[in-house]
PDB file of N, CA and C in Angstrom:
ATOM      1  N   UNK A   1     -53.561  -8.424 144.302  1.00  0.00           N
ATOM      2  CA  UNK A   1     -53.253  -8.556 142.891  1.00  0.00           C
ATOM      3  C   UNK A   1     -52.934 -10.012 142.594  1.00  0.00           C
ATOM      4  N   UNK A   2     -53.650 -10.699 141.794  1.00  0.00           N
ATOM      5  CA  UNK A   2     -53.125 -11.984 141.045  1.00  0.00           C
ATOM      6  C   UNK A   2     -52.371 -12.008 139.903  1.00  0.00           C
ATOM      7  N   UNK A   3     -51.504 -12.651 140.023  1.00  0.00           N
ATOM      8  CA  UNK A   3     -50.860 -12.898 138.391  1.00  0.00           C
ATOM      9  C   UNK A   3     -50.944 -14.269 137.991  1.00  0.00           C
ATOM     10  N   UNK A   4     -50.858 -14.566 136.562  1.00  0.00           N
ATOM     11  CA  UNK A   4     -51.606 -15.942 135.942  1.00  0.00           C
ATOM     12  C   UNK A   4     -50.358 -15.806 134.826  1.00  0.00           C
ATOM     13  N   UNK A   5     -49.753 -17.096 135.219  1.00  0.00           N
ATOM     14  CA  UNK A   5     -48.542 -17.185 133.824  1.00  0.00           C
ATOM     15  C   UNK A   5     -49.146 -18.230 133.282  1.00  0.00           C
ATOM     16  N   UNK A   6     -49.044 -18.248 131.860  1.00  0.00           N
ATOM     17  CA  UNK A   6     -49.375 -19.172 130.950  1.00  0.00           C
ATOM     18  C   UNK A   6     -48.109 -20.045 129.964  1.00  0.00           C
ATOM     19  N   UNK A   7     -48.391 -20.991 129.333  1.00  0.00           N
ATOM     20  CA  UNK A   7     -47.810 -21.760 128.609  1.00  0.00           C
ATOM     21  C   UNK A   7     -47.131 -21.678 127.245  1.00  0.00           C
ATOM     22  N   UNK A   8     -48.816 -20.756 126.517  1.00  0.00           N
ATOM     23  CA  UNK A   8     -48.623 -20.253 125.397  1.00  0.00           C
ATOM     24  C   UNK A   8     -48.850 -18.657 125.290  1.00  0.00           C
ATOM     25  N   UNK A   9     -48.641 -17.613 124.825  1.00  0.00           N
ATOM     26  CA  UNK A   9     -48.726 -16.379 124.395  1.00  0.00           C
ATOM     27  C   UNK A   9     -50.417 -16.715 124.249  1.00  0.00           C
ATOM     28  N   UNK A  10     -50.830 -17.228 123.241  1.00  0.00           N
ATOM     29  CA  UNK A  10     -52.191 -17.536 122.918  1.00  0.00           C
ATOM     30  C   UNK A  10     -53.118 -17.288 124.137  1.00  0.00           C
ATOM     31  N   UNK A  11     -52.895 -18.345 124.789  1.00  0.00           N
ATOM     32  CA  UNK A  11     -53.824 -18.710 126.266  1.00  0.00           C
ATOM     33  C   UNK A  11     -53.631 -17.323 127.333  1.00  0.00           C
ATOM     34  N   UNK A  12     -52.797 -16.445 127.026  1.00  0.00           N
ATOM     35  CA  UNK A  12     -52.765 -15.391 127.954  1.00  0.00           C
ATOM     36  C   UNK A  12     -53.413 -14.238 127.162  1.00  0.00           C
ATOM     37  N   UNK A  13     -53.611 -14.362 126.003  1.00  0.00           N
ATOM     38  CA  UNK A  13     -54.546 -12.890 125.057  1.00  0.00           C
ATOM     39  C   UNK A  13     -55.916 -13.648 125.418  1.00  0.00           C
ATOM     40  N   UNK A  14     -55.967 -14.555 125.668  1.00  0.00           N
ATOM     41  CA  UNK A  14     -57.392 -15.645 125.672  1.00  0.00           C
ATOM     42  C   UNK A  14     -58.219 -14.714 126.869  1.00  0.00           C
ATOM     43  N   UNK A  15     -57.096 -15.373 127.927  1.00  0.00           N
ATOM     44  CA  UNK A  15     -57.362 -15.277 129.281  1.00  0.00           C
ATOM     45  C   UNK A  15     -57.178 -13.691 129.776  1.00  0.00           C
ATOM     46  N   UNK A  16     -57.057 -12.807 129.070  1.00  0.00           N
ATOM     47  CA  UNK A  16     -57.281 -11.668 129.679  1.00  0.00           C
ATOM     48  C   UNK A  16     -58.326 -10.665 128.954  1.00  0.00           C
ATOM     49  N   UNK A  17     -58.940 -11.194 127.031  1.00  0.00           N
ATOM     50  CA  UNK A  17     -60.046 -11.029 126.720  1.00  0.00           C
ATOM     51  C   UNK A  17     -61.024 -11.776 127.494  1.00  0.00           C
ATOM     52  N   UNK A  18     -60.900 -12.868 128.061  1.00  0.00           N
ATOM     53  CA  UNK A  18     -62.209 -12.970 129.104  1.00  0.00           C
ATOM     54  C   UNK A  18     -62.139 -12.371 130.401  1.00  0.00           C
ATOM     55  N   UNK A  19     -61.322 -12.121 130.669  1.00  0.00           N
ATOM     56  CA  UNK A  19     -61.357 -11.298 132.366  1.00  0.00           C
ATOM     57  C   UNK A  19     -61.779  -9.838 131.513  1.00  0.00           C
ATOM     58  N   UNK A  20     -61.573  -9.196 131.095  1.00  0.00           N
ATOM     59  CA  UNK A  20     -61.945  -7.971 130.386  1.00  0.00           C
ATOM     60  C   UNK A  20     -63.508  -8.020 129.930  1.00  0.00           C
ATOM     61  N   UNK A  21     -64.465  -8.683 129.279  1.00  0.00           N
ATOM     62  CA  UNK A  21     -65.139  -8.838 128.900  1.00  0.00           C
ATOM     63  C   UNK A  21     -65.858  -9.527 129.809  1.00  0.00           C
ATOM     64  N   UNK A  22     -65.701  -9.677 131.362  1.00  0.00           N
ATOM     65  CA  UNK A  22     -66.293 -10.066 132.962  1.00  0.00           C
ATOM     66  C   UNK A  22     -65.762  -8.882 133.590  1.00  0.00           C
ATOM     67  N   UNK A  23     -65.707  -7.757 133.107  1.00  0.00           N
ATOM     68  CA  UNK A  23     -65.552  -6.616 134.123  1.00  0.00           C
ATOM     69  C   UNK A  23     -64.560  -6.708 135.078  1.00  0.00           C
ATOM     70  N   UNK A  24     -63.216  -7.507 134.797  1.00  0.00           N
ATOM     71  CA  UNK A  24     -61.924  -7.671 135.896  1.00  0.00           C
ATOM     72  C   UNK A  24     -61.256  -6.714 135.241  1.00  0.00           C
ATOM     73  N   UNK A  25     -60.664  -6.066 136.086  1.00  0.00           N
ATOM     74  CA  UNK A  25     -59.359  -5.098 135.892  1.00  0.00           C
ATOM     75  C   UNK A  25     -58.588  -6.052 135.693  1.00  0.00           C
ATOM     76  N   UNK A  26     -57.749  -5.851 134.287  1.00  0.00           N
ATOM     77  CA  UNK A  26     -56.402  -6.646 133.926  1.00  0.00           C
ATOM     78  C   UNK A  26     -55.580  -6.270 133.195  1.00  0.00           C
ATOM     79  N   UNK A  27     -54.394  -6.570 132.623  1.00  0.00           N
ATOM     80  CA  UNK A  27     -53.524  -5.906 132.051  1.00  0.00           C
ATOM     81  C   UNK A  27     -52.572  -7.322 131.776  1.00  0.00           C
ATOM     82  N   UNK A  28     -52.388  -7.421 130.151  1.00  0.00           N
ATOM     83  CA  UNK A  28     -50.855  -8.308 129.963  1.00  0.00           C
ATOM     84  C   UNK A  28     -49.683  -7.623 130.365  1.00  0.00           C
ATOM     85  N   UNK A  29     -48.579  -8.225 130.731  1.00  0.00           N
ATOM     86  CA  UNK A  29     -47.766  -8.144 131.489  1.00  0.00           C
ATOM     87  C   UNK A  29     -46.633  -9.112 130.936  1.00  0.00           C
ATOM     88  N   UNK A  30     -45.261  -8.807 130.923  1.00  0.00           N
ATOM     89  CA  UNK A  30     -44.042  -9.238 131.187  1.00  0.00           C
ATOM     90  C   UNK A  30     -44.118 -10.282 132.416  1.00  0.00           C
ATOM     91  N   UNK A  31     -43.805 -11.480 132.336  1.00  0.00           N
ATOM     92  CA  UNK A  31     -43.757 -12.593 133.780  1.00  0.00           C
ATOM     93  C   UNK A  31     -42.424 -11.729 134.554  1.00  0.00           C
ATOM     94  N   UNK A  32     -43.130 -11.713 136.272  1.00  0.00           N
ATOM     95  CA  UNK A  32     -41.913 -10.775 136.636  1.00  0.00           C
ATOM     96  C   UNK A  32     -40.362 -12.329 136.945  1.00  0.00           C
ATOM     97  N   UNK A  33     -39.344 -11.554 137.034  1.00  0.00           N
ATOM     98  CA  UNK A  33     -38.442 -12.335 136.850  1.00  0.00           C
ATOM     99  C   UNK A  33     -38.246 -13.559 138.078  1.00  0.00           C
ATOM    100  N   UNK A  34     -39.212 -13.687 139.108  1.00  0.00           N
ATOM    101  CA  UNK A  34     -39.539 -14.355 140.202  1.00  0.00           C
ATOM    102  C   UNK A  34     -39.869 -15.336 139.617  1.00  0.00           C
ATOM    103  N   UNK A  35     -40.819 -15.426 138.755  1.00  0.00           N
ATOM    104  CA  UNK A  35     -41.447 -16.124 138.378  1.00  0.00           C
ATOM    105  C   UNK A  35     -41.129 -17.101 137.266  1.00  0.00           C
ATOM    106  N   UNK A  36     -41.311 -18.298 136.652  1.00  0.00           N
ATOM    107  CA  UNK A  36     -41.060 -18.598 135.670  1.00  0.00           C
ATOM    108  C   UNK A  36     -42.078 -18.567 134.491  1.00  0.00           C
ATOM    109  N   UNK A  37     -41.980 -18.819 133.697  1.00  0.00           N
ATOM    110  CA  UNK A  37     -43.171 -18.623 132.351  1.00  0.00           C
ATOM    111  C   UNK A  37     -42.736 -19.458 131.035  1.00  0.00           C
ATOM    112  N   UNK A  38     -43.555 -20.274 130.677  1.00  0.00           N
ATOM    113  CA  UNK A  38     -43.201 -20.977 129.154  1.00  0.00           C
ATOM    114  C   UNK A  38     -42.979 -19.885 128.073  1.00  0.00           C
ATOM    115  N   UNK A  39     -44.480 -18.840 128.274  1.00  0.00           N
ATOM    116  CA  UNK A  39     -43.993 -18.121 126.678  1.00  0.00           C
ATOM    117  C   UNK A  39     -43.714 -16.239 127.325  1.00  0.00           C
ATOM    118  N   UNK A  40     -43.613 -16.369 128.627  1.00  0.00           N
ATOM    119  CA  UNK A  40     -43.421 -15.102 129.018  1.00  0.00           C
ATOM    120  C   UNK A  40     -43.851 -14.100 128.815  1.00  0.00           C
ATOM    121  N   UNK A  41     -45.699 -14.341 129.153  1.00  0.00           N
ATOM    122  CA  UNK A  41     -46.280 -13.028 128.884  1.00  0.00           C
ATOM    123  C   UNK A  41     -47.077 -13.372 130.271  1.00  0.00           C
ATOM    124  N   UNK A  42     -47.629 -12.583 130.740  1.00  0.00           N
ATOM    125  CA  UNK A  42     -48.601 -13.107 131.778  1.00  0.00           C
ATOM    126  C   UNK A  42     -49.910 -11.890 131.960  1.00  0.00           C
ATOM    127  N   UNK A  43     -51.125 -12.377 132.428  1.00  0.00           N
ATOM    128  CA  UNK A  43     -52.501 -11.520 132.908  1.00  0.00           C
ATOM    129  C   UNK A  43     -51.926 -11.136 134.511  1.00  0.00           C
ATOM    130  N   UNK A  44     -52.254 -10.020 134.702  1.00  0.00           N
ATOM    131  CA  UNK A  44     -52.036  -9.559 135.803  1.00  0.00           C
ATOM    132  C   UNK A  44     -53.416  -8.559 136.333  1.00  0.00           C
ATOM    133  N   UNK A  45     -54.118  -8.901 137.304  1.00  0.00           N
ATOM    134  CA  UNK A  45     -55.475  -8.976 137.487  1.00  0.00           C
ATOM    135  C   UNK A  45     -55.692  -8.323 139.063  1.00  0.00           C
ATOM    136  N   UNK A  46     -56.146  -6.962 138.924  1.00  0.00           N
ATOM    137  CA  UNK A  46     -56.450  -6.394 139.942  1.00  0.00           C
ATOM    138  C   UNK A  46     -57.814  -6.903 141.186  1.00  0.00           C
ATOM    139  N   UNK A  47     -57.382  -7.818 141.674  1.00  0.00           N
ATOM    140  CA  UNK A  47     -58.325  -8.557 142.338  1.00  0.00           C
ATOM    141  C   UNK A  47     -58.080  -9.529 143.244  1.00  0.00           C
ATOM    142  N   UNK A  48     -58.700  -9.934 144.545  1.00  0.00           N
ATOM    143  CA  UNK A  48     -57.895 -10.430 145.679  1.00  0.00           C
ATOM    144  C   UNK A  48     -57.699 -12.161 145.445  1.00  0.00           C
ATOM    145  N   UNK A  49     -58.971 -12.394 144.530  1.00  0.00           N
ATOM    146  CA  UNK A  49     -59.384 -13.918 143.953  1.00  0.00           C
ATOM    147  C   UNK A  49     -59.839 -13.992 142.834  1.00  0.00           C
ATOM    148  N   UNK A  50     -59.154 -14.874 142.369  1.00  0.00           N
ATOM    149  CA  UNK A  50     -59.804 -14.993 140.467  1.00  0.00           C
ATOM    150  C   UNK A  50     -60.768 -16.445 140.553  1.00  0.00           C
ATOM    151  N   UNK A  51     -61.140 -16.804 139.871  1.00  0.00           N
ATOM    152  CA  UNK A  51     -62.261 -18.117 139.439  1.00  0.00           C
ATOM    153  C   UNK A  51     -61.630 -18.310 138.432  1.00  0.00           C
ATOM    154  N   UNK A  52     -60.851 -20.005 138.726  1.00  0.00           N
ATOM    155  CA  UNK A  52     -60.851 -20.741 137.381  1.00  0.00           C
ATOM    156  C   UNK A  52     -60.859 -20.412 136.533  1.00  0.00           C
ATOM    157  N   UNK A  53     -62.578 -20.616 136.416  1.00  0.00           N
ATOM    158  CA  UNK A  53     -63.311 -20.850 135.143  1.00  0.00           C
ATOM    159  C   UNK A  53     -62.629 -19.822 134.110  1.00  0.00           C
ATOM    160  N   UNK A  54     -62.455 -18.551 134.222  1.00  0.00           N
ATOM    161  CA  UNK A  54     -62.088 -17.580 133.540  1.00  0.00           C
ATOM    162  C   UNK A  54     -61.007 -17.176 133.233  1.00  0.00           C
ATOM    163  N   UNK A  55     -60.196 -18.461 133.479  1.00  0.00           N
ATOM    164  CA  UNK A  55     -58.608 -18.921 132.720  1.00  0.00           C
ATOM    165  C   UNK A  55     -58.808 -19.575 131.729  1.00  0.00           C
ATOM    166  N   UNK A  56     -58.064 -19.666 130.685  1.00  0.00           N
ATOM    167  CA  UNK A  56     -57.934 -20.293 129.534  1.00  0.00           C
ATOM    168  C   UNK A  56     -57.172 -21.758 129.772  1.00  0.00           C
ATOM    169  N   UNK A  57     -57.428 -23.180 129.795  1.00  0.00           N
ATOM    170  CA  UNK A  57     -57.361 -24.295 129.890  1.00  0.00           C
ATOM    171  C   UNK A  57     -55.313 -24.207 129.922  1.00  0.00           C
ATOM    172  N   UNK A  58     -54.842 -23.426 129.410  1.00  0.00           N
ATOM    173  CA  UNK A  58     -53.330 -23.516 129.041  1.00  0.00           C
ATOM    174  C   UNK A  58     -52.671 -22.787 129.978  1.00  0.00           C
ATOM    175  N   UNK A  59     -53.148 -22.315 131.327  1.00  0.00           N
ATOM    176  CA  UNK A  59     -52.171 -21.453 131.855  1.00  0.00           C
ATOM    177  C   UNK A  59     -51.013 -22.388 132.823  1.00  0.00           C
ATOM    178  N   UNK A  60     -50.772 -21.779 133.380  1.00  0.00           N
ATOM    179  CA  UNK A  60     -49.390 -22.274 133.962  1.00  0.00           C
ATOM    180  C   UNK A  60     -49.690 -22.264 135.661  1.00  0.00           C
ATOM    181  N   UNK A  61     -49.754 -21.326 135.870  1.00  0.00           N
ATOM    182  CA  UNK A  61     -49.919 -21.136 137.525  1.00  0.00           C
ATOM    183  C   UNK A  61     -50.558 -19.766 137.870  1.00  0.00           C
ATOM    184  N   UNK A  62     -51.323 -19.603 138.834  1.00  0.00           N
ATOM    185  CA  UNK A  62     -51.684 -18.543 139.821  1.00  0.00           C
ATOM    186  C   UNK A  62     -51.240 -18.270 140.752  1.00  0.00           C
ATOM    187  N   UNK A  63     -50.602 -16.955 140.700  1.00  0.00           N
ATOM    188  CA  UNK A  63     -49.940 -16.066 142.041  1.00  0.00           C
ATOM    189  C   UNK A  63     -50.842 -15.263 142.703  1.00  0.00           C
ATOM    190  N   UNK A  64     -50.635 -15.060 143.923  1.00  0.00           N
ATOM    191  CA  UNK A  64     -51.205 -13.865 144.658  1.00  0.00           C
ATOM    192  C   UNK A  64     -49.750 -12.868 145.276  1.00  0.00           C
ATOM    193  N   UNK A  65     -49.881 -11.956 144.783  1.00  0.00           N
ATOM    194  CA  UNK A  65     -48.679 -10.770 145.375  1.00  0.00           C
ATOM    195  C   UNK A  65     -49.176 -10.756 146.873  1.00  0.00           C
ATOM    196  N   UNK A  66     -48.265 -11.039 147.418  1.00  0.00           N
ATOM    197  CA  UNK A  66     -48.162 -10.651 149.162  1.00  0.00           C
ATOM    198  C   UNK A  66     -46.941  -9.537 149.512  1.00  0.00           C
ATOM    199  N   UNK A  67     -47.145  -8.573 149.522  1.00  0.00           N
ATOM    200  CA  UNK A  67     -46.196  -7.254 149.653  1.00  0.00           C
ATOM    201  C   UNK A  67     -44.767  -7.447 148.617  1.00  0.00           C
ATOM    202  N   UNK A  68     -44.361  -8.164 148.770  1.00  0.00           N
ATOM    203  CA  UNK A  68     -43.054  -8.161 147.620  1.00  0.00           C
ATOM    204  C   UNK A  68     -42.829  -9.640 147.183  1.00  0.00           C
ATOM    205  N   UNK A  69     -43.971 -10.880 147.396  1.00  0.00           N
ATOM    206  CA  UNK A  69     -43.412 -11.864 147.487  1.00  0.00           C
ATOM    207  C   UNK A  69     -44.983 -12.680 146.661  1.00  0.00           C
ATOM    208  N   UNK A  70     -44.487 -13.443 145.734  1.00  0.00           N
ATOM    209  CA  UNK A  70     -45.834 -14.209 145.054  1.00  0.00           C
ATOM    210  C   UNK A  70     -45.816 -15.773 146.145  1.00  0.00           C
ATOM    211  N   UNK A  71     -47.026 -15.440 145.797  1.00  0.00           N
ATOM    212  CA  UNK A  71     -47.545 -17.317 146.707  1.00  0.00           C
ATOM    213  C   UNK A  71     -48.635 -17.509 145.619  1.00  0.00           C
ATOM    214  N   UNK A  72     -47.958 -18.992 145.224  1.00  0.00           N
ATOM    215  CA  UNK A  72     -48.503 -19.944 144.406  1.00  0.00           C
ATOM    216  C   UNK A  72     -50.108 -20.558 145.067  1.00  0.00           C
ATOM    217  N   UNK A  73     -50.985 -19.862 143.823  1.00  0.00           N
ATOM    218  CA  UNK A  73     -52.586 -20.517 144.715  1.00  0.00           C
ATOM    219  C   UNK A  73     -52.894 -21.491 143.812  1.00  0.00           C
ATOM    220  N   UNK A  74     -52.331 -21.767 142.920  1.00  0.00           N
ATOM    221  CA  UNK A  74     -53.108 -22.912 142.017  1.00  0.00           C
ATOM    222  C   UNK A  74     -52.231 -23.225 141.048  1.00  0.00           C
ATOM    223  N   UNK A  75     -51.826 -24.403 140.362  1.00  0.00           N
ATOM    224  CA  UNK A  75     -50.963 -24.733 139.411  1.00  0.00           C
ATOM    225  C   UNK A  75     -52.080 -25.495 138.481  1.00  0.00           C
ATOM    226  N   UNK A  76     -51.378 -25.876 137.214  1.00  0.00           N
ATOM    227  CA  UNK A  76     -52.060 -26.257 135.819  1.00  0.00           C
ATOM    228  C   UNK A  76     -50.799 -27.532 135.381  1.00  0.00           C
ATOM    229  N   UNK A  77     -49.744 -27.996 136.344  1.00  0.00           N
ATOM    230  CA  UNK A  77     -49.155 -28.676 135.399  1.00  0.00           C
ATOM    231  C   UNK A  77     -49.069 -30.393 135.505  1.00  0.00           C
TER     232      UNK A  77
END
């Protein structure tokens, strides 16, 4: 499972109408409290690896869930 926190509210309805509309299982989401978040919404994306490209230019960071614990795969800041 990946999770993708974003900056703005905006960039996370962005970024999960394009994972939706590329056939990714996703779901907006509450940033879990591990995590930090500018506008505290986040895509949460049933999938072992996401592509870039199919983030919205404003996100914040990419997690990968490892049993109870996120590891940071990519930052935006």
């Amino acid at each position: 499972m990946i999770v993708i926190t974003f900056f703005t509210h905006h960039s996370a309805q962005m970024t999960y109408k394009t994972l939706r509309s590329n056939s990714i299982s996703s779901k907006m989401a509450p940033v879990p409290r591990e995590l930090s978040s500018s506008c505290g919404s986040c895509v949460v994306a049933d999938v072992d690896e996401i592509d870039l490209k199919f983030l919205d230019e404003d996100y914040e960071a990419v997690y990968k869930l490892s049993g109870k614990s996120y590891i940071k795969i990519s930052s935006n800041e």
